[in-house]
Protein backbone atom coordinates (compact mmCIF):
# COMPACT_ATOMS: atom_id res chain seq x y z
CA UNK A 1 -7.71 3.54 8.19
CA UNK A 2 -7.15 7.20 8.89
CA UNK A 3 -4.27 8.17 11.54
CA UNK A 4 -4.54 11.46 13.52
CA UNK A 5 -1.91 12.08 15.69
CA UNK A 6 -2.50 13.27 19.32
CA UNK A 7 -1.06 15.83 21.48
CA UNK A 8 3.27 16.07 20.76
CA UNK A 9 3.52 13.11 17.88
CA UNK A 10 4.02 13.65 14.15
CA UNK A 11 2.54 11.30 11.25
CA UNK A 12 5.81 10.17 8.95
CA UNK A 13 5.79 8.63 6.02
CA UNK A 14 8.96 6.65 5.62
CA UNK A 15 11.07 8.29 2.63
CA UNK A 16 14.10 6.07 1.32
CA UNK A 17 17.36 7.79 2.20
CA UNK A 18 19.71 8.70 -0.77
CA UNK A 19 23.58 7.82 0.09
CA UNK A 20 26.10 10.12 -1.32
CA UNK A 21 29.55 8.91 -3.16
CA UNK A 22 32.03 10.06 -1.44
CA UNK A 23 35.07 8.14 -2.75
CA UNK A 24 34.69 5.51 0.19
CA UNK A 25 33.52 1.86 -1.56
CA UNK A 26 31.72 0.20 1.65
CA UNK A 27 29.37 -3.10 1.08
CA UNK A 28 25.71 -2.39 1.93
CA UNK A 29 25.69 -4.18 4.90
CA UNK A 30 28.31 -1.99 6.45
CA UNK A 31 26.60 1.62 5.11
CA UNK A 32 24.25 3.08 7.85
CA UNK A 33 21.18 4.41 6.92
CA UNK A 34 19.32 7.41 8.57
CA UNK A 35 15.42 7.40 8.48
CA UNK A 36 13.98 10.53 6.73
CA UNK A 37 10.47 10.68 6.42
CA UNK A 38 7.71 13.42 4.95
CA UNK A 39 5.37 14.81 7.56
CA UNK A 40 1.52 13.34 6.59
CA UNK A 41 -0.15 15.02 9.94
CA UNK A 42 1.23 16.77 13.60
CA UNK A 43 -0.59 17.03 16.88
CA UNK A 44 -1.81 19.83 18.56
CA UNK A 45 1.12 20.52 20.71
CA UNK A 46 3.71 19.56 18.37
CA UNK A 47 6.81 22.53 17.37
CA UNK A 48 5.91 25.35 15.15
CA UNK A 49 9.02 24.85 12.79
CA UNK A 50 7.51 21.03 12.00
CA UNK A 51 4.63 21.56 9.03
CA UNK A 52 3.09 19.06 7.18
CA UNK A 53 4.91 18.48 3.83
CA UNK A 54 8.71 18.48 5.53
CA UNK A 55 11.05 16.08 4.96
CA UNK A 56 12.78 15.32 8.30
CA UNK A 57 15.09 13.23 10.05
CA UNK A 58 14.01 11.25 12.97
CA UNK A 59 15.12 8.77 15.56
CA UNK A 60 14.24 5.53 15.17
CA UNK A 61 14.08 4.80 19.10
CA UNK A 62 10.18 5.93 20.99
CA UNK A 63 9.02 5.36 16.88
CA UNK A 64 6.03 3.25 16.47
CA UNK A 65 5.56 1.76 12.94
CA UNK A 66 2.08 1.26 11.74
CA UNK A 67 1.48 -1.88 9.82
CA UNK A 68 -0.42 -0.12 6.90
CA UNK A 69 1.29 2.72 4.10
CA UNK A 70 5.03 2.58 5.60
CA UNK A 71 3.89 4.67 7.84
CA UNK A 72 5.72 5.73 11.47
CA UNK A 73 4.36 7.79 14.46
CA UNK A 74 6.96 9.82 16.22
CA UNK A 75 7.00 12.14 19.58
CA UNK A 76 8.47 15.53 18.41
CA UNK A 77 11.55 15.51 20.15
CA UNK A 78 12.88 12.48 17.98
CA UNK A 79 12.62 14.94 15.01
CA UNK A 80 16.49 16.03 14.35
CA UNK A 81 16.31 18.16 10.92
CA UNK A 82 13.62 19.49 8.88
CA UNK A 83 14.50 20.37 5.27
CA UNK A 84 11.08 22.73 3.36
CA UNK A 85 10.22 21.32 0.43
């Protein structure tokens, strides 16, 4: 099944975040983990600096996971940080 997002959402495919070292020795359960995904598709309306093939941060809350392809649809202004690959 092919997604196209509508009007101000952006098609993310979830990307596993990488933790750092950073001397600090926490059990997994306590480490946070912030969702990254890569952008698979944008809507019409959505930012100019978000293009397909980003990697970007988003907030989980307003997300909407699709069942199929670990795939989440996001409204652009959940989108915190956009790295160009």
């Amino acid at each position: 099944m092919k997604v196209i997002p509508l009007q101000k959402y952006v098609l993310l495919e979830v990307v596993e975040y990488a933790e750092g070292n950073f001397g600090i020795q926490l059990p997994p359960s306590a480490r946070k983990k912030i969702p990254k995904g890569k952008v698979l598709a944008k809507g019409d309306y959505v930012d100019e600096e978000i293009n397909v093939g980003d990697i970007v941060i988003y907030d989980k809350s307003g997300s909407k996971a699709l069942p199929l392809n670990n795939e989440v649809l996001v409204p652009d202004y959940r989108i915190h940080l956009t790295e160009n690959v």
